[in-house]
PDB file of N, CA and C in Angstrom:
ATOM      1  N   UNK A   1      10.716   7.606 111.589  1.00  0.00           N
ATOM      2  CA  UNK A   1      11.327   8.874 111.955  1.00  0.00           C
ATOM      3  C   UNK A   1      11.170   9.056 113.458  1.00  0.00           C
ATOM      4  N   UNK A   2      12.260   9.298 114.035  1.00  0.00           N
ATOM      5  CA  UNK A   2      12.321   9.276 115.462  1.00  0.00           C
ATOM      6  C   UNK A   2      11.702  10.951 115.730  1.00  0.00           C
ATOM      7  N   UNK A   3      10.944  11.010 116.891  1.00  0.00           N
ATOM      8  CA  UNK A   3      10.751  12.079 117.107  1.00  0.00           C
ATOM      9  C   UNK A   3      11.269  13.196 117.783  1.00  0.00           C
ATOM     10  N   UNK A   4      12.815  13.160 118.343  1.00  0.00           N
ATOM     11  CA  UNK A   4      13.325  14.283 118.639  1.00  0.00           C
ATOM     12  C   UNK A   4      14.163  14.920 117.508  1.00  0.00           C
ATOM     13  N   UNK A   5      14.019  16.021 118.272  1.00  0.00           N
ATOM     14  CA  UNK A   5      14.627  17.223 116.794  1.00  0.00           C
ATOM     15  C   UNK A   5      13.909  17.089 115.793  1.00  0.00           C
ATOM     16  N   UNK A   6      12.775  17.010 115.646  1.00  0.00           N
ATOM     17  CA  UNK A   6      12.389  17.064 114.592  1.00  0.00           C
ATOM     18  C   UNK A   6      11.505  18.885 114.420  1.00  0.00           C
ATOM     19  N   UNK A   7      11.064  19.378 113.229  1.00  0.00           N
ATOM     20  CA  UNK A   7      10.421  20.586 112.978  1.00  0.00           C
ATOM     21  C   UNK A   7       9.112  20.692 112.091  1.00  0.00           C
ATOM     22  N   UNK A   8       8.300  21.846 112.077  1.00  0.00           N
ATOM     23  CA  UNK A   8       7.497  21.550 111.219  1.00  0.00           C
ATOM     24  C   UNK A   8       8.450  22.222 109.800  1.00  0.00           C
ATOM     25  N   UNK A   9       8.320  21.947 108.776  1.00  0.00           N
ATOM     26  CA  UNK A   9       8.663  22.171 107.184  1.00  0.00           C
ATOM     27  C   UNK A   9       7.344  23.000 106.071  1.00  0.00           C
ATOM     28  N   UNK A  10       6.229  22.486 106.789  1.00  0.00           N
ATOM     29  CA  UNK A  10       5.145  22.976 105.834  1.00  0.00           C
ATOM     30  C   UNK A  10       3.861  22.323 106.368  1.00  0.00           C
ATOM     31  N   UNK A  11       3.038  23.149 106.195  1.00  0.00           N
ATOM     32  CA  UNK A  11       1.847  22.984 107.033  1.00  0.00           C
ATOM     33  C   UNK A  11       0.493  23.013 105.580  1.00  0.00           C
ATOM     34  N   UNK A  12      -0.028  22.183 105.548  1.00  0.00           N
ATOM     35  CA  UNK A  12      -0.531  21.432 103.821  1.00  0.00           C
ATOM     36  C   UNK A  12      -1.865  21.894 103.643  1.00  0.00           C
ATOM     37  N   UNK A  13      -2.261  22.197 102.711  1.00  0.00           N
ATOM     38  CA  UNK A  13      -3.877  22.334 102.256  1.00  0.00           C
ATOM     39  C   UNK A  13      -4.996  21.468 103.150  1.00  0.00           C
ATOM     40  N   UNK A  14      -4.179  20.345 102.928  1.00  0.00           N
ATOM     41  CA  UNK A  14      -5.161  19.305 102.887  1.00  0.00           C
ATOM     42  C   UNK A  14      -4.362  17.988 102.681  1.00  0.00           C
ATOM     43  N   UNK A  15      -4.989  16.660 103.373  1.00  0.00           N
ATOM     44  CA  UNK A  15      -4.060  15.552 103.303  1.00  0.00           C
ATOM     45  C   UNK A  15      -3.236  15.278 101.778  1.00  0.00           C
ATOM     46  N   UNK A  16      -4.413  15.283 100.821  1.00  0.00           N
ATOM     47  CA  UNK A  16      -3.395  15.145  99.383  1.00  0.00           C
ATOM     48  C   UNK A  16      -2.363  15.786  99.077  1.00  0.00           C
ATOM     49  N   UNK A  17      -2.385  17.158  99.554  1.00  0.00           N
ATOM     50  CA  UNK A  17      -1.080  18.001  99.073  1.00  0.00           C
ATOM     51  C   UNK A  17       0.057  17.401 100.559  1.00  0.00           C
ATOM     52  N   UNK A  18      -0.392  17.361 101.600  1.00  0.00           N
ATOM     53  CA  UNK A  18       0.870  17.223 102.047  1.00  0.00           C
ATOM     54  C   UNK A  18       1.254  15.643 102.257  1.00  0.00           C
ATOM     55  N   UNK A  19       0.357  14.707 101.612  1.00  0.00           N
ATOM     56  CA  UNK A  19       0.690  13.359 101.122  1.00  0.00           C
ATOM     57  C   UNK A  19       1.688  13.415  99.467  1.00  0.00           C
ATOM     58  N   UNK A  20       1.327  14.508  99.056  1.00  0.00           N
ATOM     59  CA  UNK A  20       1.819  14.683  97.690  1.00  0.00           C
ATOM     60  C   UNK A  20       3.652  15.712  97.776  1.00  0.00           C
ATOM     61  N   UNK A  21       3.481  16.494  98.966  1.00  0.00           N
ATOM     62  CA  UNK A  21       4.752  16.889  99.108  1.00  0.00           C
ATOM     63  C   UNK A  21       5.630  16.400 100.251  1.00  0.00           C
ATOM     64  N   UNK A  22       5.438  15.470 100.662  1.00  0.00           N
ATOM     65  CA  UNK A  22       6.342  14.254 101.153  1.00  0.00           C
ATOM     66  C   UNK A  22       6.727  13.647 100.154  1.00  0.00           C
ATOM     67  N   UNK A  23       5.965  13.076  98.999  1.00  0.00           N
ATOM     68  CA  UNK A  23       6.975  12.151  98.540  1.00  0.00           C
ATOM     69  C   UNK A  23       7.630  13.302  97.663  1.00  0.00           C
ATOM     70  N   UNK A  24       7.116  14.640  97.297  1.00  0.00           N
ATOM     71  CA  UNK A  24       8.559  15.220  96.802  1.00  0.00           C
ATOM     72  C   UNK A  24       9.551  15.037  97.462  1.00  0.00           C
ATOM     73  N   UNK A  25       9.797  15.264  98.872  1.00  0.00           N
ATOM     74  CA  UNK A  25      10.574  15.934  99.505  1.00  0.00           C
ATOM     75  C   UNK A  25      11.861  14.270  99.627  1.00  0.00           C
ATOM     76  N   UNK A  26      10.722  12.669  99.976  1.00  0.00           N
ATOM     77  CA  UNK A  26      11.242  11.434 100.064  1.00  0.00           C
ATOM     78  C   UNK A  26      11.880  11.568  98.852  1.00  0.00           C
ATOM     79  N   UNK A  27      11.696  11.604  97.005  1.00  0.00           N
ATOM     80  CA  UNK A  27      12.456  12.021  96.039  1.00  0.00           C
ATOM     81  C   UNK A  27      13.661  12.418  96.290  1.00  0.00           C
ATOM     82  N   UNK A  28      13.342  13.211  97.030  1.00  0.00           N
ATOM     83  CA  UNK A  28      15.078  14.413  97.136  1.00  0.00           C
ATOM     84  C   UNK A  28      15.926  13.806  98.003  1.00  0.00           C
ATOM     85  N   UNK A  29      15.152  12.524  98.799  1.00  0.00           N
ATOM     86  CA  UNK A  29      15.901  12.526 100.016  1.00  0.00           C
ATOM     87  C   UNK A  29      15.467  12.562 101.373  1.00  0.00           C
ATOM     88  N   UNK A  30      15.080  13.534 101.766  1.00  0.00           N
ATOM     89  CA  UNK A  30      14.279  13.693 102.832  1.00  0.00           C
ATOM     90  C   UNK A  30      13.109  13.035 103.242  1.00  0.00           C
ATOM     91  N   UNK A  31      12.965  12.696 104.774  1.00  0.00           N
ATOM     92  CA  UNK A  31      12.211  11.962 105.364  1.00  0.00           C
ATOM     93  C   UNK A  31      11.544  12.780 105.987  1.00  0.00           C
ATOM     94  N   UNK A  32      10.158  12.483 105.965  1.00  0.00           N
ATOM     95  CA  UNK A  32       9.060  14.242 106.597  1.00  0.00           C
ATOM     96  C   UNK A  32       7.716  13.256 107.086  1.00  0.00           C
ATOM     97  N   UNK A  33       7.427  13.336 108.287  1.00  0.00           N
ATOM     98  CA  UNK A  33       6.465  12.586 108.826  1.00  0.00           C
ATOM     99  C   UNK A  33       5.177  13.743 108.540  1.00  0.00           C
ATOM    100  N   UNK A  34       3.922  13.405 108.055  1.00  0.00           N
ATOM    101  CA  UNK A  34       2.854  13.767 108.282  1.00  0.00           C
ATOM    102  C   UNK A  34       2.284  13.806 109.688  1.00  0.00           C
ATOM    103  N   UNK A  35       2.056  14.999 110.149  1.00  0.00           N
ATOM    104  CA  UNK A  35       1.313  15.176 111.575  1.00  0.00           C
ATOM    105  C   UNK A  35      -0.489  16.120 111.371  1.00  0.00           C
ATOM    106  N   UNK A  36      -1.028  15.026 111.984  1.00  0.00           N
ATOM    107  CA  UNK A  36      -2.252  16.217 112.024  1.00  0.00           C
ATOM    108  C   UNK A  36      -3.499  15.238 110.339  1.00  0.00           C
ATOM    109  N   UNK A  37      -2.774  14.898 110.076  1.00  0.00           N
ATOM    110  CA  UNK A  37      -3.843  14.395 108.804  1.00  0.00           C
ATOM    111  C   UNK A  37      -5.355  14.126 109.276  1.00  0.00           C
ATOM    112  N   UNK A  38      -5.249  13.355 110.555  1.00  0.00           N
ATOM    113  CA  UNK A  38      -6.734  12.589 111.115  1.00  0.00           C
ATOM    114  C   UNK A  38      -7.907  14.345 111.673  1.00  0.00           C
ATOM    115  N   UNK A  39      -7.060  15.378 111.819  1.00  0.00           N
ATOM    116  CA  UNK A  39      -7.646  16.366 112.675  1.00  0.00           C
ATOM    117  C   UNK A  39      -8.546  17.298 111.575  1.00  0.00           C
ATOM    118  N   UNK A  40      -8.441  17.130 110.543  1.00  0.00           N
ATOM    119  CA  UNK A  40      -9.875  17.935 109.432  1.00  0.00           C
ATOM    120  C   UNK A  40     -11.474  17.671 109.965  1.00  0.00           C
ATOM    121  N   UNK A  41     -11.340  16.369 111.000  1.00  0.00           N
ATOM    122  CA  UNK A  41     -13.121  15.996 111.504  1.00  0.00           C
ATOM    123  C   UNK A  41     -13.244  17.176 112.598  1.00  0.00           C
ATOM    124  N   UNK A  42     -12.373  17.430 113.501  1.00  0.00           N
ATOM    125  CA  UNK A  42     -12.751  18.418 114.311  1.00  0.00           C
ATOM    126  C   UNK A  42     -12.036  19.513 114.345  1.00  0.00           C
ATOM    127  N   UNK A  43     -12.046  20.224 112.881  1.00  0.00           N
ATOM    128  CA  UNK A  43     -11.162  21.830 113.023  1.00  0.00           C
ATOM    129  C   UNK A  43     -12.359  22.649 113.194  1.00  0.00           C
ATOM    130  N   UNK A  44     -13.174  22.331 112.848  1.00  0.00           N
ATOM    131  CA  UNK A  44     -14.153  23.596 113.862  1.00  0.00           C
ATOM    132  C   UNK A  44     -14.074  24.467 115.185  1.00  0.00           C
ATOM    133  N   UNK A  45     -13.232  22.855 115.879  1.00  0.00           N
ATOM    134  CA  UNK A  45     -12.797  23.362 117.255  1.00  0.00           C
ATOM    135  C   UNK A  45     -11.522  23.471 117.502  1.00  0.00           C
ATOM    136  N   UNK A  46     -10.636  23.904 116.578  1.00  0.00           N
ATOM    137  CA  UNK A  46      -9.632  24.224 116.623  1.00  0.00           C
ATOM    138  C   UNK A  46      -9.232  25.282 115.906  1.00  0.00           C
ATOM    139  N   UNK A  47      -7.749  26.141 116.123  1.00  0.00           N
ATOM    140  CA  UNK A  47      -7.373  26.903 115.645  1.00  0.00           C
ATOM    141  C   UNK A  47      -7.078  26.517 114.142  1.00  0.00           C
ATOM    142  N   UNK A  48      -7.196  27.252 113.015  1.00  0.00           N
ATOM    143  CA  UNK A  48      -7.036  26.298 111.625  1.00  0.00           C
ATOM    144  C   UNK A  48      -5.550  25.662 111.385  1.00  0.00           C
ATOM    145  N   UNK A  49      -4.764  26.734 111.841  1.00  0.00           N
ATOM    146  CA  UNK A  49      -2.960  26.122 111.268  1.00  0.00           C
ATOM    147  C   UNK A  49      -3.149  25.243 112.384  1.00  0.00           C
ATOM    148  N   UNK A  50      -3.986  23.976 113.199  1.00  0.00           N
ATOM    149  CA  UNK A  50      -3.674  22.593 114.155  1.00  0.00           C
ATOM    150  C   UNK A  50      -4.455  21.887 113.656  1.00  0.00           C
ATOM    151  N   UNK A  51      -5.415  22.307 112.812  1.00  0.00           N
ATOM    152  CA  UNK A  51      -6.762  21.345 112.004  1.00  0.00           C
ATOM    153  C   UNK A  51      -5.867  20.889 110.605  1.00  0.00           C
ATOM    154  N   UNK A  52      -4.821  21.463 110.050  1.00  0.00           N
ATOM    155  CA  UNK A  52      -4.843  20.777 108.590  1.00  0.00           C
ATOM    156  C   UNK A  52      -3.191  19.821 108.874  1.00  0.00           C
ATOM    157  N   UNK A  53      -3.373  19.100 108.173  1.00  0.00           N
ATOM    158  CA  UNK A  53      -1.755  18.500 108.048  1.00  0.00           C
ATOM    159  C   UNK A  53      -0.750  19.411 108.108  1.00  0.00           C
ATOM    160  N   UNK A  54       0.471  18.725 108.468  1.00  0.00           N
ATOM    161  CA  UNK A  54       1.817  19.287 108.643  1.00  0.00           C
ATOM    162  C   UNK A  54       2.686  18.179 108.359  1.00  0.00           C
ATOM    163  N   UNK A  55       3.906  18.984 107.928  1.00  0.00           N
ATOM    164  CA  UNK A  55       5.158  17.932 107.776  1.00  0.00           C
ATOM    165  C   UNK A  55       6.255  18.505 108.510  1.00  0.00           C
ATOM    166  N   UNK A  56       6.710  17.568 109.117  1.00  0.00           N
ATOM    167  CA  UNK A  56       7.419  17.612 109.910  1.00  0.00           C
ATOM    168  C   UNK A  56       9.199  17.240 109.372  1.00  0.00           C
ATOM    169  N   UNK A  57      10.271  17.174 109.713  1.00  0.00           N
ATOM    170  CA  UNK A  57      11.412  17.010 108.936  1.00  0.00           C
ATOM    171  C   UNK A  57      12.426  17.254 110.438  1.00  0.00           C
ATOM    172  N   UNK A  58      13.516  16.425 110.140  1.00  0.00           N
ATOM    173  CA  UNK A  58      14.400  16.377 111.121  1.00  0.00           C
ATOM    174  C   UNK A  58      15.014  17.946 110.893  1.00  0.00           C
ATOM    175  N   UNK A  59      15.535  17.933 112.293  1.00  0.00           N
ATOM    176  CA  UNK A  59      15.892  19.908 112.328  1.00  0.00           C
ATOM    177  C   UNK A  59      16.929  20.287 110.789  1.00  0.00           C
ATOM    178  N   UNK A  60      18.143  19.103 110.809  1.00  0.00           N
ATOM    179  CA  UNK A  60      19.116  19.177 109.934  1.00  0.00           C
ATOM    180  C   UNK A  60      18.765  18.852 108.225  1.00  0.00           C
ATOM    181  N   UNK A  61      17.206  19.037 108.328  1.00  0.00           N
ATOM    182  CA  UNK A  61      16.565  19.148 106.812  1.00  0.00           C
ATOM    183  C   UNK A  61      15.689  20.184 106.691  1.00  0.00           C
ATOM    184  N   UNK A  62      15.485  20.940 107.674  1.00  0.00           N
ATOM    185  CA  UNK A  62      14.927  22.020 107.303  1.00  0.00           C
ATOM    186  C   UNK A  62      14.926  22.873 106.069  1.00  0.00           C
ATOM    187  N   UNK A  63      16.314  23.738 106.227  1.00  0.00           N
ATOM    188  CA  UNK A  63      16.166  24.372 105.601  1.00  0.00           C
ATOM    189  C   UNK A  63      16.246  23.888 103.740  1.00  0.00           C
ATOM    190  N   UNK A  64      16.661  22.556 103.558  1.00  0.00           N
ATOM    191  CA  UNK A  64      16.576  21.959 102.296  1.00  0.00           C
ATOM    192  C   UNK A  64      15.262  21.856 102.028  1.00  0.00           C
ATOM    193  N   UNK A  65      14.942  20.972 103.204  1.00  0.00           N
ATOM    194  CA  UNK A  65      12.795  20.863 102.791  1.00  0.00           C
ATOM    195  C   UNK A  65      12.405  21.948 102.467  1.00  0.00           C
ATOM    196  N   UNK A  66      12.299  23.196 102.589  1.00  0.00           N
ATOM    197  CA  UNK A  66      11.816  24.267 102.083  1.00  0.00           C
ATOM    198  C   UNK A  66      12.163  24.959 101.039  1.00  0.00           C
ATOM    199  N   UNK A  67      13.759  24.605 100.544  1.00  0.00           N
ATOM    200  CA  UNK A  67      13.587  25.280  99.281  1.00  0.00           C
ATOM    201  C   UNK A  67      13.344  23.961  98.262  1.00  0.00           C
ATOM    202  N   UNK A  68      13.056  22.605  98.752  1.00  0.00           N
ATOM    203  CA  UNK A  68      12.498  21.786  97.646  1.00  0.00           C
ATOM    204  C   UNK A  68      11.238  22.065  98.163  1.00  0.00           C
ATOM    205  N   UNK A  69      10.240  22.323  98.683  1.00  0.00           N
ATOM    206  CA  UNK A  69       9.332  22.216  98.474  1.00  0.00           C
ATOM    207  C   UNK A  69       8.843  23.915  97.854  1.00  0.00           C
ATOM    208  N   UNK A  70       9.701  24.993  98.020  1.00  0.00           N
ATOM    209  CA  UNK A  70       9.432  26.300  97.516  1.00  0.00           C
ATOM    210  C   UNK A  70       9.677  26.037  96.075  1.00  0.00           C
ATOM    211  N   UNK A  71      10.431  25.098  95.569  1.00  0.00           N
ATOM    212  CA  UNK A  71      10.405  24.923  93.985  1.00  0.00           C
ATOM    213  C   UNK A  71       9.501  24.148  93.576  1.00  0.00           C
ATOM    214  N   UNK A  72       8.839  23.098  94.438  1.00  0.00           N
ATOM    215  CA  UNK A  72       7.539  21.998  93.457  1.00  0.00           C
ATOM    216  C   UNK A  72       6.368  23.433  93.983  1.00  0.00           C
ATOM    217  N   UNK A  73       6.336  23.550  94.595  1.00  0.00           N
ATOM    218  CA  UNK A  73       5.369  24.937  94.499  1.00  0.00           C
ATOM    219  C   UNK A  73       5.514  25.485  93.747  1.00  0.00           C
ATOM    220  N   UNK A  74       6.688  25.879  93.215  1.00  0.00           N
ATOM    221  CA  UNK A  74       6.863  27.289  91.968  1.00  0.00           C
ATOM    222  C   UNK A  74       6.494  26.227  90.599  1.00  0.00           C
ATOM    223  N   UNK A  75       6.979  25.440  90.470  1.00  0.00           N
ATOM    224  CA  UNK A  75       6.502  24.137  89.108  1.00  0.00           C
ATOM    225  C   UNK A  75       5.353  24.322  89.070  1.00  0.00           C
ATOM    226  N   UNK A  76       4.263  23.587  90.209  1.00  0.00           N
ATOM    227  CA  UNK A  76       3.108  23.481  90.230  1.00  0.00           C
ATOM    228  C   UNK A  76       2.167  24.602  89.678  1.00  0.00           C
ATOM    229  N   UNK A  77       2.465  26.081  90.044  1.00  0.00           N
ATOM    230  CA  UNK A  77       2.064  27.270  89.733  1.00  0.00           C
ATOM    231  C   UNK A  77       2.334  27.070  88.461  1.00  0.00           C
ATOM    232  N   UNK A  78       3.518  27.671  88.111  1.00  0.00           N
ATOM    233  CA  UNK A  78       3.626  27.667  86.708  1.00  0.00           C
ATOM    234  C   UNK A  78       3.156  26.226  85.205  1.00  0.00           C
ATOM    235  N   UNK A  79       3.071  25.000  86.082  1.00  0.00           N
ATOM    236  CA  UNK A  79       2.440  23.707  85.064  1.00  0.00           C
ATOM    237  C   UNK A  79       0.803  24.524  85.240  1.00  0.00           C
ATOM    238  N   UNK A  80       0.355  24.902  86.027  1.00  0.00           N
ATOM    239  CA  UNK A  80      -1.379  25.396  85.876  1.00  0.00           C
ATOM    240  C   UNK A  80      -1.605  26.289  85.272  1.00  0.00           C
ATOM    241  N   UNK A  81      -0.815  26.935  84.903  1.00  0.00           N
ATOM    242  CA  UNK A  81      -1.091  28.169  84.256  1.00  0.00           C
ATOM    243  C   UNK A  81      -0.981  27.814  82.761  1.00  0.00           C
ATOM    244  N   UNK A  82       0.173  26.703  81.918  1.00  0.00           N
ATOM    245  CA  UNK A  82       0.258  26.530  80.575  1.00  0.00           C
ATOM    246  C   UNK A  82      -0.347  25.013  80.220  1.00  0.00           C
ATOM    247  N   UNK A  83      -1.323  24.436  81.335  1.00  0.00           N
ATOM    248  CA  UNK A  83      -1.263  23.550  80.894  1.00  0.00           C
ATOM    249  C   UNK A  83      -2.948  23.561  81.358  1.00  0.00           C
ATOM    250  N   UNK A  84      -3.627  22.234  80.343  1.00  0.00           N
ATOM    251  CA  UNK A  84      -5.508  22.058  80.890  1.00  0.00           C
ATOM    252  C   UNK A  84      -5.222  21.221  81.070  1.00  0.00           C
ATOM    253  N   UNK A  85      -6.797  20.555  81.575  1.00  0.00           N
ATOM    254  CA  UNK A  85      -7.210  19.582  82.452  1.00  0.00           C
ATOM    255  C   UNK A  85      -6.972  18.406  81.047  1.00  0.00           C
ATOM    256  N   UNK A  86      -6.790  17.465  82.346  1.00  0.00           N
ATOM    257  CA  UNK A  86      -6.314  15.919  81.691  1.00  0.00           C
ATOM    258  C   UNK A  86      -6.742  14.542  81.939  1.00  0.00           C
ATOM    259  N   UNK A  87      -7.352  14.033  81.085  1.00  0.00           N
ATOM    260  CA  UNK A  87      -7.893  12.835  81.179  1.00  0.00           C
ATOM    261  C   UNK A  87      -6.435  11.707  81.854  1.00  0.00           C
ATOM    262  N   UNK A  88      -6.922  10.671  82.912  1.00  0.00           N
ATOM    263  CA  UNK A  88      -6.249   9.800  83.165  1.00  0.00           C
ATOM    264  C   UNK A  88      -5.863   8.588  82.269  1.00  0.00           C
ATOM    265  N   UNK A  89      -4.812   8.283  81.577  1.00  0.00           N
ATOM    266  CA  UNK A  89      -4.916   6.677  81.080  1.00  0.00           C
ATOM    267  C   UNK A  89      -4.962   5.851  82.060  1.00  0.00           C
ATOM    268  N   UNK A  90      -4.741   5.949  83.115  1.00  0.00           N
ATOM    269  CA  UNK A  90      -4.892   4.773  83.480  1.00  0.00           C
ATOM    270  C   UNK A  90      -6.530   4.344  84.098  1.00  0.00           C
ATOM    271  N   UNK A  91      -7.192   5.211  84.658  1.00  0.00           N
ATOM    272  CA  UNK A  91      -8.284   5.163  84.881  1.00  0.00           C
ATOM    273  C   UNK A  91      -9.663   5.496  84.575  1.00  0.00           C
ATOM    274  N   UNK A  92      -9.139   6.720  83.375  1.00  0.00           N
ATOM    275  CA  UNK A  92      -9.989   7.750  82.572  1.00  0.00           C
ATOM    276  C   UNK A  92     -10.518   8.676  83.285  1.00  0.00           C
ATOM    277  N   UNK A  93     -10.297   9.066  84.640  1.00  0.00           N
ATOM    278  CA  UNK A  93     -10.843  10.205  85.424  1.00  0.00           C
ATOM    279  C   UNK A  93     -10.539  11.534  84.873  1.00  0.00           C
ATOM    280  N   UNK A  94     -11.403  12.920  84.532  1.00  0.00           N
ATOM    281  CA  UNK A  94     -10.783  14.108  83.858  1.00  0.00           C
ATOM    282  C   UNK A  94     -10.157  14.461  85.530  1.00  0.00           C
ATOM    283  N   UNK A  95      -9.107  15.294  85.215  1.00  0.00           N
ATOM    284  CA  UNK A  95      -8.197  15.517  86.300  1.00  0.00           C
ATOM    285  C   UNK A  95      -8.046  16.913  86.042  1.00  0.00           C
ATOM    286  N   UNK A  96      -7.976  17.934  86.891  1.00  0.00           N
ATOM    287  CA  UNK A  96      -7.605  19.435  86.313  1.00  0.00           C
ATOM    288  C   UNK A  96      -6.309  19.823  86.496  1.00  0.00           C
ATOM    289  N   UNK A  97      -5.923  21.000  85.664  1.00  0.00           N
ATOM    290  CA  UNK A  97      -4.564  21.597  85.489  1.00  0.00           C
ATOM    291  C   UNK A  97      -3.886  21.424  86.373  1.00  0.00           C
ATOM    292  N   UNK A  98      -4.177  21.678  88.035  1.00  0.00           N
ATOM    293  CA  UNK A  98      -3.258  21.784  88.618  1.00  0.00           C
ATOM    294  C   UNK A  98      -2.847  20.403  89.016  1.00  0.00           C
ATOM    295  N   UNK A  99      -3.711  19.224  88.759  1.00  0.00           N
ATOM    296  CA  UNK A  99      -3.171  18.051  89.255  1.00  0.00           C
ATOM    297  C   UNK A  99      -2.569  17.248  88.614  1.00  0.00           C
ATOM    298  N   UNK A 100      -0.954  16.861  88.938  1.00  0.00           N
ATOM    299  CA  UNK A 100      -0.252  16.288  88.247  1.00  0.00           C
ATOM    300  C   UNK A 100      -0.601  14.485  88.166  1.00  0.00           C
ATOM    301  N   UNK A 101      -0.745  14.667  89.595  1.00  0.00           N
ATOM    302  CA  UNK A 101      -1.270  12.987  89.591  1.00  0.00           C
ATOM    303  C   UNK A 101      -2.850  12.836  89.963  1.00  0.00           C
ATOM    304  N   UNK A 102      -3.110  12.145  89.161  1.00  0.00           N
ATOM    305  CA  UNK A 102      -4.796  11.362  89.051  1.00  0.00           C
ATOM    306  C   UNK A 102      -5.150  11.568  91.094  1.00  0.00           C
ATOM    307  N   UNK A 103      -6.126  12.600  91.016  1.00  0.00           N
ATOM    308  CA  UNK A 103      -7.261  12.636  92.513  1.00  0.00           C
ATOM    309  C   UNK A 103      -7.664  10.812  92.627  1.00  0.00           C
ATOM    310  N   UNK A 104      -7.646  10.548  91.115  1.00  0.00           N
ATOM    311  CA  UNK A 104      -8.637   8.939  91.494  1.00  0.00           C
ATOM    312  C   UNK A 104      -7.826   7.505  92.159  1.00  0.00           C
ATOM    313  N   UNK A 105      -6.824   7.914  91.224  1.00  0.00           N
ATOM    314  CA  UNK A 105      -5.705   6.311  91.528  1.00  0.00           C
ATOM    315  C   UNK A 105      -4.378   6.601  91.731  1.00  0.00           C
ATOM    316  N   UNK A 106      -4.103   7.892  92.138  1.00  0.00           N
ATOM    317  CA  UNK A 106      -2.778   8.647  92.131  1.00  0.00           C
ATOM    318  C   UNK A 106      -1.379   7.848  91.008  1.00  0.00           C
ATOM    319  N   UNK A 107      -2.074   8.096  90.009  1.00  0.00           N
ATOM    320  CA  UNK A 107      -1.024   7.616  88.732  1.00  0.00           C
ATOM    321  C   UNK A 107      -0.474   8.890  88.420  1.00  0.00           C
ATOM    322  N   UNK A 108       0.458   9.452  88.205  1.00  0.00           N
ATOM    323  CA  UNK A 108       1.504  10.529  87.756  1.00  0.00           C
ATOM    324  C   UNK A 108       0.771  10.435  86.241  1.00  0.00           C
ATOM    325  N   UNK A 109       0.706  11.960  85.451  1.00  0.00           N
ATOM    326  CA  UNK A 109       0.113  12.541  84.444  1.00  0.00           C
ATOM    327  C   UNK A 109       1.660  12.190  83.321  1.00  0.00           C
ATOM    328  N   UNK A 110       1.707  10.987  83.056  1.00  0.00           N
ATOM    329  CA  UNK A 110       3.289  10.965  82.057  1.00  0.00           C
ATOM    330  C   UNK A 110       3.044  11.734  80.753  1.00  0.00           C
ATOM    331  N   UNK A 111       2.254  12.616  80.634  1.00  0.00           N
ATOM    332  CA  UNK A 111       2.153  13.079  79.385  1.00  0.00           C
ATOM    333  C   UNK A 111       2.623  14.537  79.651  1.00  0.00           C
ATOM    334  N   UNK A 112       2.786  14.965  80.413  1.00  0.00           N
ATOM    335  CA  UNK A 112       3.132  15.944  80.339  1.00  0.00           C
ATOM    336  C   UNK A 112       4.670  16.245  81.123  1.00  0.00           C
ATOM    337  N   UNK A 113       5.573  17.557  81.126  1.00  0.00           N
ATOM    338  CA  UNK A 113       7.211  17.395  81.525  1.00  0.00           C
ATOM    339  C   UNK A 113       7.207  17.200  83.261  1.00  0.00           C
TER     340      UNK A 113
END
């Protein structure tokens, strides 16, 4: 991803979620560079929205990146709320509600929609 014109799209929990909503967004289409992942060692000394990951997205995906990522957000909410924690097949790690794919070996939860 070349870096002019590009924007931020969403600014992430934490590397897994915004490692995890890139490849939504790669799914749909969209190409979204992670910025900022390495900077969680020194957010002490930083302002917090420059300490956590960001995704970035060419200007002319903006406004798509956000309403795909405003809908795996709205999924995600709503899969935690009707659904419990889940053992991995592939690795046997217990995994909780809100995580669709295994924290351990990032295998996708195929048991559930």
């Amino acid at each position: 991803m070349s870096d002019d014109k590009i924007v931020e799209v969403y600014s992430a929990d934490d590397l897994m979620d915004a490692e995890h909503i890139q490849r939504v967004l790669a799914e749909e289409g969209v190409t979204a560079k992670v910025v900022g992942a390495s900077l969680h060692s020194i957010s002490g000394k930083l302002p917090v929205q420059l300490a956590t990951p960001r995704l970035w997205v060419h200007e002319e995906d903006f406004v798509r990146g956000r309403q795909i990522i405003e809908l795996a957000k709205q999924k995600q909410r709503e899969r935690s709320q009707t659904r419990s924690s889940w053992k991995c097949v592939s690795c046997g790690e217990e995994n909780g509600a809100d995580f669709e794919i295994c924290w351990s070996c990032q295998k996708l939860d195929e048991t559930q929609d």
